[in-house]
PDBML (XML) file of the C-alpha atoms, coordinates in Angstrom:
<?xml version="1.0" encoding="UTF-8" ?>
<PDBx:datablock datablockName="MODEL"
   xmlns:PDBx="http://pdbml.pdb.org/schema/pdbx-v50.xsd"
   xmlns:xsi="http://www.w3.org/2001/XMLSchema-instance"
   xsi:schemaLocation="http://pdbml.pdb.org/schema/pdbx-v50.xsd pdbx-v50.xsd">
   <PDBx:atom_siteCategory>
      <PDBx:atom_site id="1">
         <PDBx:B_iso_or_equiv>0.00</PDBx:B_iso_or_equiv>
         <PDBx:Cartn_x>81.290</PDBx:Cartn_x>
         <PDBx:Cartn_y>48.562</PDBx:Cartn_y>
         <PDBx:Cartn_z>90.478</PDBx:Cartn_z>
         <PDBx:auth_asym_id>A</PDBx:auth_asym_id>
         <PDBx:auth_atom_id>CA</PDBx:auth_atom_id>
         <PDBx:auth_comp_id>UNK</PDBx:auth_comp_id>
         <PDBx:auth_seq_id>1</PDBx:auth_seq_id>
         <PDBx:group_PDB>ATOM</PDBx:group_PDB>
         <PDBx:label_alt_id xsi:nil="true" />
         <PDBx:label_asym_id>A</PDBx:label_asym_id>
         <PDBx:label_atom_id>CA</PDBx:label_atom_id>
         <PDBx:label_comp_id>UNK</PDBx:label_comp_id>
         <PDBx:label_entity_id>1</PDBx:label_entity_id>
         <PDBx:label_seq_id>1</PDBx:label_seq_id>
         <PDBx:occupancy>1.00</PDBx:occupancy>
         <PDBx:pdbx_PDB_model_num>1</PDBx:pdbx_PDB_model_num>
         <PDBx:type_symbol>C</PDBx:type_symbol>
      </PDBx:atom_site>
      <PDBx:atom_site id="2">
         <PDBx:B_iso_or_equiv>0.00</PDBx:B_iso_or_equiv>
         <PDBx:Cartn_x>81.724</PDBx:Cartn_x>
         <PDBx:Cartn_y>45.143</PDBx:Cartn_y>
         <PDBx:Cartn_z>91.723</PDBx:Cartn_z>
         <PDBx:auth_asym_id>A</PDBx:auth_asym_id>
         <PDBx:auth_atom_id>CA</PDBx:auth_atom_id>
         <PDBx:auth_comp_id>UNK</PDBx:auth_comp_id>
         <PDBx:auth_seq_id>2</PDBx:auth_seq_id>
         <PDBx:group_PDB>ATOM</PDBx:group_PDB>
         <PDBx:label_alt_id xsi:nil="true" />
         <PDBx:label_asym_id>A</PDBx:label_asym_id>
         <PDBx:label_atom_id>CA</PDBx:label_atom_id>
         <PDBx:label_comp_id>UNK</PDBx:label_comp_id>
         <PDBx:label_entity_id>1</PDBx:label_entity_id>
         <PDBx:label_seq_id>2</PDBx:label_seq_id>
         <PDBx:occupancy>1.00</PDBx:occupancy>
         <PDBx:pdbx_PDB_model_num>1</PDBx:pdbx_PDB_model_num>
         <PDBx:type_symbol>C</PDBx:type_symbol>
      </PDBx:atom_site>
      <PDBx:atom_site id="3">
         <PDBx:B_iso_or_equiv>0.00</PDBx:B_iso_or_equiv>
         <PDBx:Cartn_x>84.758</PDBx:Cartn_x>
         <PDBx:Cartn_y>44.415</PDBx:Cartn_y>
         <PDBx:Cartn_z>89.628</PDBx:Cartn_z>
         <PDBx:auth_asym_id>A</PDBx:auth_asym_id>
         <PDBx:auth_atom_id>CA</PDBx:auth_atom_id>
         <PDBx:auth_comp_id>UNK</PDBx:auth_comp_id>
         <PDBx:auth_seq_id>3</PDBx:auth_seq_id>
         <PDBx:group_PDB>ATOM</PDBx:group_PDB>
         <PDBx:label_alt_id xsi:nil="true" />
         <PDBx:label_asym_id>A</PDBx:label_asym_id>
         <PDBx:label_atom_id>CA</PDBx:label_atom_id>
         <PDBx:label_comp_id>UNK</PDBx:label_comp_id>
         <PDBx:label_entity_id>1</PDBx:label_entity_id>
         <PDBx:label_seq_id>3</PDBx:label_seq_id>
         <PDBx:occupancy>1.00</PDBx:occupancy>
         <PDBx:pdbx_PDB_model_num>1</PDBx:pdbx_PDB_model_num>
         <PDBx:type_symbol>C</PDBx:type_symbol>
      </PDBx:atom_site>
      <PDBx:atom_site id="4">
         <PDBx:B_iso_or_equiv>0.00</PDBx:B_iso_or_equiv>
         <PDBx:Cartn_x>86.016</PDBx:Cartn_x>
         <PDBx:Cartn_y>48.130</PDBx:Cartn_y>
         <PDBx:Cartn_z>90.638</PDBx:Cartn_z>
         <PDBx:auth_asym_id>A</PDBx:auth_asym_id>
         <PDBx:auth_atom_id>CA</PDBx:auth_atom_id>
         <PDBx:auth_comp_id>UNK</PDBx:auth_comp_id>
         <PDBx:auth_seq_id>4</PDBx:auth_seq_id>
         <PDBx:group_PDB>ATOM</PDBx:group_PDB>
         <PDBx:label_alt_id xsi:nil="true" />
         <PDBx:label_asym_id>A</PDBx:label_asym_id>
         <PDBx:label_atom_id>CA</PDBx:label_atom_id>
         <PDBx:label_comp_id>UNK</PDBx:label_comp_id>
         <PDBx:label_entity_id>1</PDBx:label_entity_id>
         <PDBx:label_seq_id>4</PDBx:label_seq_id>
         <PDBx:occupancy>1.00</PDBx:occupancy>
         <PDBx:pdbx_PDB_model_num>1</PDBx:pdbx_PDB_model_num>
         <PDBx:type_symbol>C</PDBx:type_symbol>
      </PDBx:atom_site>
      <PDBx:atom_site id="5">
         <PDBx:B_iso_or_equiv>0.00</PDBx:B_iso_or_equiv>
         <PDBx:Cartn_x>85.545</PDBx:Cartn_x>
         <PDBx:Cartn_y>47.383</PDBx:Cartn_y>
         <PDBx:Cartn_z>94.252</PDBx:Cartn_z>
         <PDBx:auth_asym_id>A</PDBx:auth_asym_id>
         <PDBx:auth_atom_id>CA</PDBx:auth_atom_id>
         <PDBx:auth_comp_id>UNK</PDBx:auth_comp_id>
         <PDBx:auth_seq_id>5</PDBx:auth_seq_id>
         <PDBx:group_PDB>ATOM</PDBx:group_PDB>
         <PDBx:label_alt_id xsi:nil="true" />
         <PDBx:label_asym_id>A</PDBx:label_asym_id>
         <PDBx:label_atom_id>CA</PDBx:label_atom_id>
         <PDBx:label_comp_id>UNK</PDBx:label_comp_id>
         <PDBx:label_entity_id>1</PDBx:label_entity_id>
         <PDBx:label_seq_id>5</PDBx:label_seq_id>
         <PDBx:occupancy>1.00</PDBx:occupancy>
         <PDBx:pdbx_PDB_model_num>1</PDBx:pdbx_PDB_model_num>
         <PDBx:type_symbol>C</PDBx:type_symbol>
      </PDBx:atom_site>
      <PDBx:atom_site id="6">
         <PDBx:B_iso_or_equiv>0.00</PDBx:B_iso_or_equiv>
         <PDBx:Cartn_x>85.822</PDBx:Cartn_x>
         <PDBx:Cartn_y>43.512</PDBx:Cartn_y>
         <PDBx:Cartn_z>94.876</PDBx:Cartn_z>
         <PDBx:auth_asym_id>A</PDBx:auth_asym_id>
         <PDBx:auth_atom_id>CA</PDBx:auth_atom_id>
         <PDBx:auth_comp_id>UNK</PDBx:auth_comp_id>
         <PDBx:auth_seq_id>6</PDBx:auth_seq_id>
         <PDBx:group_PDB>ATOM</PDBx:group_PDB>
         <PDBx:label_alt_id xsi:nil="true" />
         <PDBx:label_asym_id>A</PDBx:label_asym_id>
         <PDBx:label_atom_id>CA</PDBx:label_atom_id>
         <PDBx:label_comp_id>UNK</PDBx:label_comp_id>
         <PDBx:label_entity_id>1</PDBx:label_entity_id>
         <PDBx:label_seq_id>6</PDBx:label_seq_id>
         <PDBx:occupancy>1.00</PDBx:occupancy>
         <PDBx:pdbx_PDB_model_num>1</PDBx:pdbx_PDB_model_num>
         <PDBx:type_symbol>C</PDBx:type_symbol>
      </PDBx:atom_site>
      <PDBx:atom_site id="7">
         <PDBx:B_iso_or_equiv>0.00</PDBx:B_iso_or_equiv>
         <PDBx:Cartn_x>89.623</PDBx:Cartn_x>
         <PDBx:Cartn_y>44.155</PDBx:Cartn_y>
         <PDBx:Cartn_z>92.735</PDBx:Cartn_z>
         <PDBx:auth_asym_id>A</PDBx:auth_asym_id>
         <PDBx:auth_atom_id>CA</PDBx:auth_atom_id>
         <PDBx:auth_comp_id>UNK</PDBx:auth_comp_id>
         <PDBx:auth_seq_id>7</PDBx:auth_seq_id>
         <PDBx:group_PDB>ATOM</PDBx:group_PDB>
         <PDBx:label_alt_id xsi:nil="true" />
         <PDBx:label_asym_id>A</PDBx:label_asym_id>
         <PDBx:label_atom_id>CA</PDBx:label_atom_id>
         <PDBx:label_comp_id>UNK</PDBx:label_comp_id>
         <PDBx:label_entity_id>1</PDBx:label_entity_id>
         <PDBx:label_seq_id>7</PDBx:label_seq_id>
         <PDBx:occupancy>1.00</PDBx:occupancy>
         <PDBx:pdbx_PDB_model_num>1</PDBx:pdbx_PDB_model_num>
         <PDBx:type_symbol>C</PDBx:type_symbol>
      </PDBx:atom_site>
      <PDBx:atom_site id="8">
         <PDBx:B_iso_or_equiv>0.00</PDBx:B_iso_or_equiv>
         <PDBx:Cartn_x>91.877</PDBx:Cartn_x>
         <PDBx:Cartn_y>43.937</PDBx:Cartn_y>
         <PDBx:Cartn_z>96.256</PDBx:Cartn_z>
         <PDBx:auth_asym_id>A</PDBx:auth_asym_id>
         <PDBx:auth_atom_id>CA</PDBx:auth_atom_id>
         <PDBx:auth_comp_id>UNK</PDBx:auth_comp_id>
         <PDBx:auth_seq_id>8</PDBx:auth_seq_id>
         <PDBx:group_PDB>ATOM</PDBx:group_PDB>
         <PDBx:label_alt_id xsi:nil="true" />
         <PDBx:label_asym_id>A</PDBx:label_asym_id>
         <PDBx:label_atom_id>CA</PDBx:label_atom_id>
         <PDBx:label_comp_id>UNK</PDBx:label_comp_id>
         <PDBx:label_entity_id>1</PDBx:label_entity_id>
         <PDBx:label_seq_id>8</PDBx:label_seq_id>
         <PDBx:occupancy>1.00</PDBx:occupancy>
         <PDBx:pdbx_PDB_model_num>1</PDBx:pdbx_PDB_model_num>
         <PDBx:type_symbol>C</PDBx:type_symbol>
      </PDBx:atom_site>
      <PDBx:atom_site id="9">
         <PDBx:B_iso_or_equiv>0.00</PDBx:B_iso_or_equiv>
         <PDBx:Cartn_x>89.653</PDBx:Cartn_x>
         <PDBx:Cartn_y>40.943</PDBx:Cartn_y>
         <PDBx:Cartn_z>97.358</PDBx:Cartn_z>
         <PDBx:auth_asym_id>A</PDBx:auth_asym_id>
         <PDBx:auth_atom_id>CA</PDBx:auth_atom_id>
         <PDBx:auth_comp_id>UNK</PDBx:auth_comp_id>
         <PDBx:auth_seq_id>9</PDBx:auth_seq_id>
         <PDBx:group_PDB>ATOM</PDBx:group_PDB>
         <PDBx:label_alt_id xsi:nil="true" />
         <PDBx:label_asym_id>A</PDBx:label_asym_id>
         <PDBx:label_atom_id>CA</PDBx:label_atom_id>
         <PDBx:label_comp_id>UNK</PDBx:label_comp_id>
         <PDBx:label_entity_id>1</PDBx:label_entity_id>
         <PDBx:label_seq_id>9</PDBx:label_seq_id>
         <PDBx:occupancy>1.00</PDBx:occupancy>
         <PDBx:pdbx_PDB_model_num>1</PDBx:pdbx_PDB_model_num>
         <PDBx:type_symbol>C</PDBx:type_symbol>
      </PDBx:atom_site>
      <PDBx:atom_site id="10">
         <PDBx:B_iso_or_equiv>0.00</PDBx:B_iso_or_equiv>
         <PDBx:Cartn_x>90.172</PDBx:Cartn_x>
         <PDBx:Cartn_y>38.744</PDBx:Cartn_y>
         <PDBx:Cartn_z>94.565</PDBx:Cartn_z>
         <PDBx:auth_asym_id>A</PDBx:auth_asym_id>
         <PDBx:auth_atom_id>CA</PDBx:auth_atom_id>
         <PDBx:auth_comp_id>UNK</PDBx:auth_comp_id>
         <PDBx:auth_seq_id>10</PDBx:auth_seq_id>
         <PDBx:group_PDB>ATOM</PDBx:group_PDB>
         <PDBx:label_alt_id xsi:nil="true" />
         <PDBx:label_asym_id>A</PDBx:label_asym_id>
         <PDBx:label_atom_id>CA</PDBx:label_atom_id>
         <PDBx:label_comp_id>UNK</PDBx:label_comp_id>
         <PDBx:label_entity_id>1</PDBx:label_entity_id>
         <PDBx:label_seq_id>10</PDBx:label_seq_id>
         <PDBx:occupancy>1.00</PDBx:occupancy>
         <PDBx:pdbx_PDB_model_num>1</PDBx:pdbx_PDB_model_num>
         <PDBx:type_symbol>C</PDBx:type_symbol>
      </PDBx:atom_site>
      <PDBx:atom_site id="11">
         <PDBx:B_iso_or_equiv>0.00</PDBx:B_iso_or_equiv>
         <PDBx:Cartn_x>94.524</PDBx:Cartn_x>
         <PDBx:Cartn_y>39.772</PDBx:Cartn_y>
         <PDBx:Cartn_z>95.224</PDBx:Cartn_z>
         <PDBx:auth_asym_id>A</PDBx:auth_asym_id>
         <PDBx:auth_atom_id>CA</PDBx:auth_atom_id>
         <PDBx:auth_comp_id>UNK</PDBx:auth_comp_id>
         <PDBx:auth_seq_id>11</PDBx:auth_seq_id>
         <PDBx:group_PDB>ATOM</PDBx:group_PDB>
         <PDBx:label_alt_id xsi:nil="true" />
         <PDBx:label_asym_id>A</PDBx:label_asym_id>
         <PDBx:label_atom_id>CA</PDBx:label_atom_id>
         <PDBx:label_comp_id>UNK</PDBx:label_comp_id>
         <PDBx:label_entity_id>1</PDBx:label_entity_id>
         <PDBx:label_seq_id>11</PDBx:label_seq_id>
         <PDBx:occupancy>1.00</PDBx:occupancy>
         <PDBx:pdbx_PDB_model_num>1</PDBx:pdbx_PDB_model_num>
         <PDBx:type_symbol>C</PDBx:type_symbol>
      </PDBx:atom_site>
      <PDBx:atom_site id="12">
         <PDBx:B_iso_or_equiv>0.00</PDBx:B_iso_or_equiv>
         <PDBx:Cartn_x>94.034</PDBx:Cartn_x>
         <PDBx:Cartn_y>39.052</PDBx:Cartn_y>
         <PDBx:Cartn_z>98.992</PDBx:Cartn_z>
         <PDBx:auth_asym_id>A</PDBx:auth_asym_id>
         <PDBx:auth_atom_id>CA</PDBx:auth_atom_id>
         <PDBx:auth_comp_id>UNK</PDBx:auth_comp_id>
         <PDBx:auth_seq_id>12</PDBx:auth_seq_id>
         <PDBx:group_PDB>ATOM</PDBx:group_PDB>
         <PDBx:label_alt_id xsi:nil="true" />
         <PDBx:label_asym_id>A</PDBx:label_asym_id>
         <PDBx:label_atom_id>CA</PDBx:label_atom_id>
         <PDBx:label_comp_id>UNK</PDBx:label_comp_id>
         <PDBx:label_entity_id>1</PDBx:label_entity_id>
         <PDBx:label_seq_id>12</PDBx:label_seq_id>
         <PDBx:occupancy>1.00</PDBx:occupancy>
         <PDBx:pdbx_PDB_model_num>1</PDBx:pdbx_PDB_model_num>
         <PDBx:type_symbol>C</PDBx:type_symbol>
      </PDBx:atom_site>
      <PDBx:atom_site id="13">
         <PDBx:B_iso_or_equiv>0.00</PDBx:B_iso_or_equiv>
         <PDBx:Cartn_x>91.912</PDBx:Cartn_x>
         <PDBx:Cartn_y>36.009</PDBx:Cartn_y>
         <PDBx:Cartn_z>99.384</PDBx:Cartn_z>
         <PDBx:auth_asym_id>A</PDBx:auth_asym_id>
         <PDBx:auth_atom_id>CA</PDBx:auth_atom_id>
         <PDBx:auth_comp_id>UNK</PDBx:auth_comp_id>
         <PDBx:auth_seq_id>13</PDBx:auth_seq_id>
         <PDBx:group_PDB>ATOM</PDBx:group_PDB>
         <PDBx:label_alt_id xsi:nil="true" />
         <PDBx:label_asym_id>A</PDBx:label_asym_id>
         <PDBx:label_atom_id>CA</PDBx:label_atom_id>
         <PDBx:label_comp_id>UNK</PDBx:label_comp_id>
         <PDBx:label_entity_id>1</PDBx:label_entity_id>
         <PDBx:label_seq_id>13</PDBx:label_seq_id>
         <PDBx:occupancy>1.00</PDBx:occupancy>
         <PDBx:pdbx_PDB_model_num>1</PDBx:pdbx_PDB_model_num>
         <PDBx:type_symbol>C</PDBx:type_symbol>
      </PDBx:atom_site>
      <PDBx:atom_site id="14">
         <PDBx:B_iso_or_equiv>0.00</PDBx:B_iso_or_equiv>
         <PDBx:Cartn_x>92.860</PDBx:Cartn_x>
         <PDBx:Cartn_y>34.394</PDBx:Cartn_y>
         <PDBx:Cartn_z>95.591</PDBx:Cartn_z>
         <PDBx:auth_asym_id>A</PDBx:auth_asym_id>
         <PDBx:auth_atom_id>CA</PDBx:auth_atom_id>
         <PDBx:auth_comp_id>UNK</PDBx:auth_comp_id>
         <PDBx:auth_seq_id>14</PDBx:auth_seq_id>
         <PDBx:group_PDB>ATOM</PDBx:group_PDB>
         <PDBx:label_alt_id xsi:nil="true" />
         <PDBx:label_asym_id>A</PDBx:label_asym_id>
         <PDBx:label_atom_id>CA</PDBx:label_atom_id>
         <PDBx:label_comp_id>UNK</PDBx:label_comp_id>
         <PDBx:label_entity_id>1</PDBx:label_entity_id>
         <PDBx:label_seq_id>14</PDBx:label_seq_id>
         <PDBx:occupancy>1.00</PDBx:occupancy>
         <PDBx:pdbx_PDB_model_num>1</PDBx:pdbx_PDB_model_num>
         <PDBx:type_symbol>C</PDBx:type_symbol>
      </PDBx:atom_site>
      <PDBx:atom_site id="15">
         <PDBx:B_iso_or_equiv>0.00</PDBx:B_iso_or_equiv>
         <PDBx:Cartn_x>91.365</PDBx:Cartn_x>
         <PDBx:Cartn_y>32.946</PDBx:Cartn_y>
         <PDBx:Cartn_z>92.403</PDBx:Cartn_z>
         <PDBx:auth_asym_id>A</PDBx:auth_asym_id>
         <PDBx:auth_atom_id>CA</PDBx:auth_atom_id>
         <PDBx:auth_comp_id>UNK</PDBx:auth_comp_id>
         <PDBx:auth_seq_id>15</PDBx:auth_seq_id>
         <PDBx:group_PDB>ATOM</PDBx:group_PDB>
         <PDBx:label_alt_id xsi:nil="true" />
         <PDBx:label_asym_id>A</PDBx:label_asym_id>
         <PDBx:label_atom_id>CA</PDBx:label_atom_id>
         <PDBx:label_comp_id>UNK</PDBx:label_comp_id>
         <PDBx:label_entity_id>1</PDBx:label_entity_id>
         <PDBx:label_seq_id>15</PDBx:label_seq_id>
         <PDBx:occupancy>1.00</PDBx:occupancy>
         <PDBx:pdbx_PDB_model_num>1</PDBx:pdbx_PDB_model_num>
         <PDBx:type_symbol>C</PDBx:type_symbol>
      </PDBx:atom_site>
      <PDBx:atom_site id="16">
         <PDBx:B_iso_or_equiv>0.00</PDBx:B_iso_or_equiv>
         <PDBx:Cartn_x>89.225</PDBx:Cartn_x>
         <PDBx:Cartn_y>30.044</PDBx:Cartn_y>
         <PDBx:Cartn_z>94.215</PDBx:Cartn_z>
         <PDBx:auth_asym_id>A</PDBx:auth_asym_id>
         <PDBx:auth_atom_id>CA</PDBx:auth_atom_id>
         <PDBx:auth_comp_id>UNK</PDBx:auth_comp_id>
         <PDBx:auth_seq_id>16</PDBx:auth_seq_id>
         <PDBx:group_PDB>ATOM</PDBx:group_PDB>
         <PDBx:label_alt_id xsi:nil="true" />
         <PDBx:label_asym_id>A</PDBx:label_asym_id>
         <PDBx:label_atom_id>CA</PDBx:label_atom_id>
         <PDBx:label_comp_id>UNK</PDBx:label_comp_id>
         <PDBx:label_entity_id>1</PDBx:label_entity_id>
         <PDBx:label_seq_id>16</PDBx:label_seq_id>
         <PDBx:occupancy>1.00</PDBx:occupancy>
         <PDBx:pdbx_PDB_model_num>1</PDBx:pdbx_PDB_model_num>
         <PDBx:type_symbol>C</PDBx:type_symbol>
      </PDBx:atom_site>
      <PDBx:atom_site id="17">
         <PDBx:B_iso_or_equiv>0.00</PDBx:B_iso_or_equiv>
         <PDBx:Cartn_x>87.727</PDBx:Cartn_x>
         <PDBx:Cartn_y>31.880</PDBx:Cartn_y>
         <PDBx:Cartn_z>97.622</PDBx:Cartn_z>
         <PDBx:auth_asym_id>A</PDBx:auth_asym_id>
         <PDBx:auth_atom_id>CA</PDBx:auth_atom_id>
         <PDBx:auth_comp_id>UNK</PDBx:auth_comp_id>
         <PDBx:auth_seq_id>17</PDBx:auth_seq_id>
         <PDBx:group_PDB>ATOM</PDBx:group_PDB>
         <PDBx:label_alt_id xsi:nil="true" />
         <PDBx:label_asym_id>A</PDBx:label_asym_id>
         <PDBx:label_atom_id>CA</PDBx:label_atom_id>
         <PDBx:label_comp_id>UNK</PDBx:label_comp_id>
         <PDBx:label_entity_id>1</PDBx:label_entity_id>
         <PDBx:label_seq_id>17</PDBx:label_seq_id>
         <PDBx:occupancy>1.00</PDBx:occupancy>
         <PDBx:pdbx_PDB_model_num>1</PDBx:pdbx_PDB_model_num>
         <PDBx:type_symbol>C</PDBx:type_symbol>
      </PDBx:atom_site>
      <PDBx:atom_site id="18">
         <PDBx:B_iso_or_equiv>0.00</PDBx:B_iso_or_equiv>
         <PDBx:Cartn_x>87.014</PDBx:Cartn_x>
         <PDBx:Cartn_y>34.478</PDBx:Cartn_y>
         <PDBx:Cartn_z>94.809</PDBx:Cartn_z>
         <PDBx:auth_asym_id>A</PDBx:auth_asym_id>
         <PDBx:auth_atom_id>CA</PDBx:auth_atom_id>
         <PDBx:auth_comp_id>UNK</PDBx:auth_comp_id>
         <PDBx:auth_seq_id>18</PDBx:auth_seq_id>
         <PDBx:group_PDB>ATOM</PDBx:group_PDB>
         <PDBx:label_alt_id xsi:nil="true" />
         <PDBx:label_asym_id>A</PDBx:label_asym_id>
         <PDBx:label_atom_id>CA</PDBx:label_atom_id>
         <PDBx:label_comp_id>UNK</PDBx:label_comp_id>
         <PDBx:label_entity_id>1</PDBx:label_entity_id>
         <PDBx:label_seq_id>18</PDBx:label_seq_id>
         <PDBx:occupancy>1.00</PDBx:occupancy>
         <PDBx:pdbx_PDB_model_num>1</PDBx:pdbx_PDB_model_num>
         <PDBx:type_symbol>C</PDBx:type_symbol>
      </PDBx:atom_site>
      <PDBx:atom_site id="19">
         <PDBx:B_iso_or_equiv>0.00</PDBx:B_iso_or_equiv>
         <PDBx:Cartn_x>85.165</PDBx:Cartn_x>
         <PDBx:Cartn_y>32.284</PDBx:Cartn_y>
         <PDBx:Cartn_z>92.631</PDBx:Cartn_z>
         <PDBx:auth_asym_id>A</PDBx:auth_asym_id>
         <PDBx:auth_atom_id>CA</PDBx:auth_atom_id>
         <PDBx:auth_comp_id>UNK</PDBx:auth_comp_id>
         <PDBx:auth_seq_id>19</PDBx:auth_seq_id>
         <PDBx:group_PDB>ATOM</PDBx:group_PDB>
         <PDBx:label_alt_id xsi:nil="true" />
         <PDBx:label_asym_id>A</PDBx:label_asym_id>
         <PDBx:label_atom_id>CA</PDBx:label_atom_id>
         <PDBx:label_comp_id>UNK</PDBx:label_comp_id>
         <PDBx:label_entity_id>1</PDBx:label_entity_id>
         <PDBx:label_seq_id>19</PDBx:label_seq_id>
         <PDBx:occupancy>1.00</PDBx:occupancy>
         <PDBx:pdbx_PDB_model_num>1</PDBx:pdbx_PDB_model_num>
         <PDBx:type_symbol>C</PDBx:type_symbol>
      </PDBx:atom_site>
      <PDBx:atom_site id="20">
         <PDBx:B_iso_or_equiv>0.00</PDBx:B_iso_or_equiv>
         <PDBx:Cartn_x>83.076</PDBx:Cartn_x>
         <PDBx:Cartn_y>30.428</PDBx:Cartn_y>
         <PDBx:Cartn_z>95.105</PDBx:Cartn_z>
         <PDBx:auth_asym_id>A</PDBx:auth_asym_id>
         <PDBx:auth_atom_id>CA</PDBx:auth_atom_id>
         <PDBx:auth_comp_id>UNK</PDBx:auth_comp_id>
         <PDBx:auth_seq_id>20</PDBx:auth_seq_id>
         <PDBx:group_PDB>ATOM</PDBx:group_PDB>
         <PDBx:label_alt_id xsi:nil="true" />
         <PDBx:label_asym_id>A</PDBx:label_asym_id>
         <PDBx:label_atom_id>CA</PDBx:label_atom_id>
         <PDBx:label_comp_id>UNK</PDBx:label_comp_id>
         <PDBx:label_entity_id>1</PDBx:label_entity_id>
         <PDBx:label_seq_id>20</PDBx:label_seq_id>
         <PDBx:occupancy>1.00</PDBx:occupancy>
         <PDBx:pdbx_PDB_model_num>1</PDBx:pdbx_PDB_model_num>
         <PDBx:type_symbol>C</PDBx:type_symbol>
      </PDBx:atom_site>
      <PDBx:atom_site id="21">
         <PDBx:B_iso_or_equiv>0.00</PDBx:B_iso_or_equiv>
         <PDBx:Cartn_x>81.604</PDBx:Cartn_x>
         <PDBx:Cartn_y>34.136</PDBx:Cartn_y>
         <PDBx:Cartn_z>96.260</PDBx:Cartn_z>
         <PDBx:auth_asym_id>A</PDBx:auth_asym_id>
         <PDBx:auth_atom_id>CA</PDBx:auth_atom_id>
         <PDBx:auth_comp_id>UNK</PDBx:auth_comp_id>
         <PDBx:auth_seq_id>21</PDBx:auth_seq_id>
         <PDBx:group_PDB>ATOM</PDBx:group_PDB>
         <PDBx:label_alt_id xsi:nil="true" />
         <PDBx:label_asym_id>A</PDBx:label_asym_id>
         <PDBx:label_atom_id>CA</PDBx:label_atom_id>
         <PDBx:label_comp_id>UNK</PDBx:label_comp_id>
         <PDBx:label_entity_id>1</PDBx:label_entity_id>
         <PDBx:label_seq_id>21</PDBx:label_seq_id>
         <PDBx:occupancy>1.00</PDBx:occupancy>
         <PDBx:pdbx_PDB_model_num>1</PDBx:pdbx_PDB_model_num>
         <PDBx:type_symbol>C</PDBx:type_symbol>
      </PDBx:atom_site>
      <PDBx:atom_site id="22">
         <PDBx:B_iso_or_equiv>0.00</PDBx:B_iso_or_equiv>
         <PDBx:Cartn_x>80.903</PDBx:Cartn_x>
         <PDBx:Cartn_y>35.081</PDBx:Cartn_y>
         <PDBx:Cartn_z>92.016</PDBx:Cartn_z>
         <PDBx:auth_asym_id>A</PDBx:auth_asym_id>
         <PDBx:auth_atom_id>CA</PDBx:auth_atom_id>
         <PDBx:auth_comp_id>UNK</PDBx:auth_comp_id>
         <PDBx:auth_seq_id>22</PDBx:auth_seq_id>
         <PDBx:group_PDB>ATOM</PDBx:group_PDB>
         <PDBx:label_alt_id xsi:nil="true" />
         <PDBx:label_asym_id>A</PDBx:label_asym_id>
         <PDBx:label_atom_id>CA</PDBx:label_atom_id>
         <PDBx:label_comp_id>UNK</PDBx:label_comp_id>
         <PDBx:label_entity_id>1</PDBx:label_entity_id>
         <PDBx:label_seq_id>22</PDBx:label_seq_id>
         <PDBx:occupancy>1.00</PDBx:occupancy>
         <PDBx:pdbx_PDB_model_num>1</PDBx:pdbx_PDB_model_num>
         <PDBx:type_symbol>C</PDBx:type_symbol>
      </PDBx:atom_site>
      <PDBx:atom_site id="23">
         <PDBx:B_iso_or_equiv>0.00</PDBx:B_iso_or_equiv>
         <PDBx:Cartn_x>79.448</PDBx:Cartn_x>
         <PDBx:Cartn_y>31.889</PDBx:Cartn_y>
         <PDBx:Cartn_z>92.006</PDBx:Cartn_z>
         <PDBx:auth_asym_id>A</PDBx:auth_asym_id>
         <PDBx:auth_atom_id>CA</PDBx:auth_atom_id>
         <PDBx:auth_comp_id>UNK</PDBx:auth_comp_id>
         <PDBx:auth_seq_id>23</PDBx:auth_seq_id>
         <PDBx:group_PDB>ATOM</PDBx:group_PDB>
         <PDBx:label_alt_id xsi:nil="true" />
         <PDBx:label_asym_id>A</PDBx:label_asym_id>
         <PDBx:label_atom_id>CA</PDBx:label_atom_id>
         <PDBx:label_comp_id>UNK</PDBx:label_comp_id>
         <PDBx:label_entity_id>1</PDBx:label_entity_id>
         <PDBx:label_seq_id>23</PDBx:label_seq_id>
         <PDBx:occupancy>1.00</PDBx:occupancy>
         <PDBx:pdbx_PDB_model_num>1</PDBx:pdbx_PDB_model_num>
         <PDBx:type_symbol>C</PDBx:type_symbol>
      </PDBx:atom_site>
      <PDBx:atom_site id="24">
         <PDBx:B_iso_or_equiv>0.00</PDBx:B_iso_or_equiv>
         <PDBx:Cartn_x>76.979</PDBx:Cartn_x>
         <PDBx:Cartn_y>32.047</PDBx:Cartn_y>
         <PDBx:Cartn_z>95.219</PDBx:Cartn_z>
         <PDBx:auth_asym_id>A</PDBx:auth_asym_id>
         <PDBx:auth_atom_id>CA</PDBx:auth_atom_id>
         <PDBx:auth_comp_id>UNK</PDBx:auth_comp_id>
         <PDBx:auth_seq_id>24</PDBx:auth_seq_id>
         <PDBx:group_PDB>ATOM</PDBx:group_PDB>
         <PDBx:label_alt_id xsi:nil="true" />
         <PDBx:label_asym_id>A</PDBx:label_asym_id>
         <PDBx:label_atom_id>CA</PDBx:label_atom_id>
         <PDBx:label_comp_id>UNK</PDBx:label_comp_id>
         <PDBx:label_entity_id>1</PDBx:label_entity_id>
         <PDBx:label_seq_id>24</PDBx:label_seq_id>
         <PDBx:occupancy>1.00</PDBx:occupancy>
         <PDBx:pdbx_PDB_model_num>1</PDBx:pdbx_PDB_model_num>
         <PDBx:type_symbol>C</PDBx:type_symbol>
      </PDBx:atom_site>
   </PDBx:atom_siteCategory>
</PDBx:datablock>
């Protein structure tokens, strides 16, 4: 679901911001 939904996010905001949230 998260990979479904969270897709666009990781496009618009880019590998690192992206990361950091997985992370957290």
């Amino acid at each position: 679901l998260a990979a479904a939904f969270m897709g666009h996010f990781v496009e618009k905001h880019g590998p690192r911001k992206s990361g950091i949230v997985s992370t957290i």
